[in-house]
N, C-alpha and C. Protein backbone atom coordinates (compact mmCIF):
# COMPACT_ATOMS: atom_id res chain seq x y z
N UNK A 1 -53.26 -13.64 21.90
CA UNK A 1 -52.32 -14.42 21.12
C UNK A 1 -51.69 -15.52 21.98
N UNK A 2 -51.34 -15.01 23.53
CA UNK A 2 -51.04 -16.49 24.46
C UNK A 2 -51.51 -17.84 24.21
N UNK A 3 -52.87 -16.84 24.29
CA UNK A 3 -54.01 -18.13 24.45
C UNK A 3 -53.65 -19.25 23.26
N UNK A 4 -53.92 -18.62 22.25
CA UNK A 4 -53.94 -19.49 21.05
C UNK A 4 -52.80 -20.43 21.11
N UNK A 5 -51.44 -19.93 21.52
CA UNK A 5 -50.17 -20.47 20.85
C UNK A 5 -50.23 -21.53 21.64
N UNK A 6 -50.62 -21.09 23.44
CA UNK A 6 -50.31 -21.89 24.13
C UNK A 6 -51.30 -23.58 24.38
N UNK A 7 -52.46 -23.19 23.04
CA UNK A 7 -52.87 -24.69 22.85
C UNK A 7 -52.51 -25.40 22.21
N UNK A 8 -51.44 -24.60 21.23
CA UNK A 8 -50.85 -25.36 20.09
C UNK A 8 -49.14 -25.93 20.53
N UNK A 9 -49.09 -25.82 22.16
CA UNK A 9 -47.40 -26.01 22.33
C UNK A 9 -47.48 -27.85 22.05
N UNK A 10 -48.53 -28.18 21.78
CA UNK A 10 -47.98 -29.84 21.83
C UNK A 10 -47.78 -30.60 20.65
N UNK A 11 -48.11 -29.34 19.58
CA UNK A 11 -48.08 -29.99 18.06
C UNK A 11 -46.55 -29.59 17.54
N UNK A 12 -46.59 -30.53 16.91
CA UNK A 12 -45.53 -30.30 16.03
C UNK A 12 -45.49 -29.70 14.91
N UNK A 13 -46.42 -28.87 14.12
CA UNK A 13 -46.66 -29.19 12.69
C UNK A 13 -47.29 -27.12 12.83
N UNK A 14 -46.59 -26.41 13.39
CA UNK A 14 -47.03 -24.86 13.76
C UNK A 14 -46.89 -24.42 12.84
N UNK A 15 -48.27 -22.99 12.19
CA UNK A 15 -47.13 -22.17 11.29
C UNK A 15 -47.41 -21.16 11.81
N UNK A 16 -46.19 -19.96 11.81
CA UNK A 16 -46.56 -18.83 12.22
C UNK A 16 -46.79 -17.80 11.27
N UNK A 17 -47.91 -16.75 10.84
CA UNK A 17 -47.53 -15.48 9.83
C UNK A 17 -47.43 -14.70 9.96
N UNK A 18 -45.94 -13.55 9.61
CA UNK A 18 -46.10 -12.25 10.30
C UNK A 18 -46.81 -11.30 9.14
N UNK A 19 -46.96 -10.16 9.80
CA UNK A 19 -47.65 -8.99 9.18
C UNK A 19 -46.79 -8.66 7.72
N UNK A 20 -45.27 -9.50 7.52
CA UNK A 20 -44.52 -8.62 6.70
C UNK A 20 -44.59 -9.82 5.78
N UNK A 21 -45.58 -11.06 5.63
CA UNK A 21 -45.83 -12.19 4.64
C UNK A 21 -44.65 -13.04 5.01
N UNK A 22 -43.82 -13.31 5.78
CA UNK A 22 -43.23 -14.53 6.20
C UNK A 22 -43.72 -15.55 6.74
N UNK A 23 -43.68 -16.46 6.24
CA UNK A 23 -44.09 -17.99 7.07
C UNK A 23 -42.91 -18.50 7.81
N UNK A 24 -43.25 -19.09 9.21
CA UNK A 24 -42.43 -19.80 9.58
C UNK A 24 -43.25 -21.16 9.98
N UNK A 25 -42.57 -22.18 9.76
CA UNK A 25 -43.12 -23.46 10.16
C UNK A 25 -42.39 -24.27 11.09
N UNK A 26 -42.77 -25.14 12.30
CA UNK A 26 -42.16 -25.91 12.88
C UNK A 26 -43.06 -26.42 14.06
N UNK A 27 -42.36 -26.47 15.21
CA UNK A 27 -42.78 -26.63 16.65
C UNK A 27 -42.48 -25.15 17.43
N UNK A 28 -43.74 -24.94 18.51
CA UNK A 28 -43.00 -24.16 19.30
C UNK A 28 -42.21 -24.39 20.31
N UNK A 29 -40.91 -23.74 20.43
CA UNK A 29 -40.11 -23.82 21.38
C UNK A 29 -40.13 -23.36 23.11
N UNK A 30 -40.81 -21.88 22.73
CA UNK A 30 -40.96 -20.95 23.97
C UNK A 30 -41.85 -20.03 23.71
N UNK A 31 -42.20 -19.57 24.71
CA UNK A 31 -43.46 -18.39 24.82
C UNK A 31 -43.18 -17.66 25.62
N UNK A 32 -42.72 -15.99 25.20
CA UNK A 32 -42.15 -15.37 26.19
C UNK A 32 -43.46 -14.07 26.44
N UNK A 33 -43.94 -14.34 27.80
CA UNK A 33 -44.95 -12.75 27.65
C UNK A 33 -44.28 -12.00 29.06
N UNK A 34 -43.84 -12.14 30.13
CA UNK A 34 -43.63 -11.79 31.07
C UNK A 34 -42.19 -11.51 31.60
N UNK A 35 -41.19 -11.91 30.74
CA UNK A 35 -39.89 -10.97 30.80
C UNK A 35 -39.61 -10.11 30.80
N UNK A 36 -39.04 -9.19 32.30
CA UNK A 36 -38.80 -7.82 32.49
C UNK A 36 -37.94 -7.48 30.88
N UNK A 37 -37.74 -6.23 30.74
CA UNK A 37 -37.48 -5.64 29.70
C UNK A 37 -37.16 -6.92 28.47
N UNK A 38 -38.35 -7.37 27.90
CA UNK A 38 -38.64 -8.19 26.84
C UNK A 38 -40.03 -7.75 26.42
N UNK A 39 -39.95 -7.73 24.90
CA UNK A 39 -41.05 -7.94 24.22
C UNK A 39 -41.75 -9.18 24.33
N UNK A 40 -43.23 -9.56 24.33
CA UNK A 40 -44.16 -11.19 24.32
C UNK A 40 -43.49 -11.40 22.73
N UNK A 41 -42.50 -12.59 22.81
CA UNK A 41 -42.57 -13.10 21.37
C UNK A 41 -42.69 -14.98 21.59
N UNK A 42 -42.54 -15.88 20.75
CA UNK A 42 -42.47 -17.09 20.46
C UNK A 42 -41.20 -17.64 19.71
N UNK A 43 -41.09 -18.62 19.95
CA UNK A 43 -39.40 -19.05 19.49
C UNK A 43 -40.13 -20.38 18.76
N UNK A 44 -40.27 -20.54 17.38
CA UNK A 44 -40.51 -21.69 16.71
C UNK A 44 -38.90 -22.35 16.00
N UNK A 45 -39.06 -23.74 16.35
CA UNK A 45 -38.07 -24.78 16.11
C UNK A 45 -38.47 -24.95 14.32
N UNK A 46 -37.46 -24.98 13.46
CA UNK A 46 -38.10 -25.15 12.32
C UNK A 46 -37.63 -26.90 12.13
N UNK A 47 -37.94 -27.59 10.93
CA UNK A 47 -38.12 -28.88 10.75
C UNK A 47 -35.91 -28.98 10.92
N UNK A 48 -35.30 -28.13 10.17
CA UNK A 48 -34.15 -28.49 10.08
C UNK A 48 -33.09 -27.72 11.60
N UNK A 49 -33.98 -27.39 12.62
CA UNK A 49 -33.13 -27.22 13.94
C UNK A 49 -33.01 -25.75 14.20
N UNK A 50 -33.42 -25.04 12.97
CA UNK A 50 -32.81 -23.57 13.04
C UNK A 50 -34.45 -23.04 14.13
N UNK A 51 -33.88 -22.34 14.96
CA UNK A 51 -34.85 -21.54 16.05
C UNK A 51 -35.30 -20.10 15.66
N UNK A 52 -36.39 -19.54 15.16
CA UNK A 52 -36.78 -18.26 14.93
C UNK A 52 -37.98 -17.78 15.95
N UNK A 53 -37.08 -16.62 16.60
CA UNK A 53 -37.94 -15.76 17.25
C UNK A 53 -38.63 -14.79 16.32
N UNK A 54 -40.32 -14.63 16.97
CA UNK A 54 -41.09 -13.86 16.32
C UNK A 54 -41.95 -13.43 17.41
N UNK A 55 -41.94 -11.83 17.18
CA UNK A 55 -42.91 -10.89 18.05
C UNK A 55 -44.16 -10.93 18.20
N UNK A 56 -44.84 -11.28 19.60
CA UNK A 56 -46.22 -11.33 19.03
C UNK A 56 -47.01 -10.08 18.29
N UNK A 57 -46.15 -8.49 18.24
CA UNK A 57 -47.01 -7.95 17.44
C UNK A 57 -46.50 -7.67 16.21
N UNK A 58 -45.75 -8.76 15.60
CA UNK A 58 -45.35 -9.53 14.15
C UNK A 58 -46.56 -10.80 13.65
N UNK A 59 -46.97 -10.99 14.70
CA UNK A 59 -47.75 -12.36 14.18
C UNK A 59 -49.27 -11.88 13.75
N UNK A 60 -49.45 -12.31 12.09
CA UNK A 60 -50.39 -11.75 11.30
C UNK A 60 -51.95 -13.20 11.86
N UNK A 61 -51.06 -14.23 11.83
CA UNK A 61 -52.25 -15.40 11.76
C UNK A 61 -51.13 -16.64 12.52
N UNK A 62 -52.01 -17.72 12.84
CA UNK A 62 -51.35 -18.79 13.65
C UNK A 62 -52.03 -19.89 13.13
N UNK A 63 -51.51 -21.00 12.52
CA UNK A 63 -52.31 -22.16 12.08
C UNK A 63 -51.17 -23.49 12.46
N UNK A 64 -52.49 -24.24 12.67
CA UNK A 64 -51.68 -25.86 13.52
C UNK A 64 -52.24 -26.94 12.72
N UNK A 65 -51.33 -26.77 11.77
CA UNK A 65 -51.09 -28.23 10.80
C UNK A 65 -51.17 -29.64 11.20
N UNK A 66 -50.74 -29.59 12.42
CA UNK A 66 -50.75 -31.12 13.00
C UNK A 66 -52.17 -31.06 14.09
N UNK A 67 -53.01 -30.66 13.56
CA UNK A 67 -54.39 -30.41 14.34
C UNK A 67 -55.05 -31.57 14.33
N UNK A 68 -55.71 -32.71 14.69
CA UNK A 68 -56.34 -33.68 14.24
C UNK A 68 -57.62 -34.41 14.72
């Protein structure tokens, strides 16, 4: 899941899906895999500023809208 996100840190246009049918859309902010007592999650910026962290073993699918 690194792999993937971390080709998509330059787009703007991210969506993330978790396992529980939430979409989140935006930019990614951060990519956390290696923080002592932390779970690997991702911090997506949404279009209106609000920041949502999501677990990578929440994330159902990853698609990059601003792909081109």
């Amino acid at each position: 899941m690194m792999e993937r996100l971390q080709g998509m840190f330059e787009s703007d246009d991210v969506e993330v899906i978790t396992n529980d049918g939430r979409s989140v859309r935006g930019r990614i902010d951060n990519l956390r895999s290696t923080q002592p007592f932390s779970r690997p999650a991702v911090k997506i910026t949404g279009p209106d500023g609000k920041i949502t962290k999501i677990l990578f073993a929440d994330i159902k699918d990853v698609i990059d809208h601003g792909k081109k």
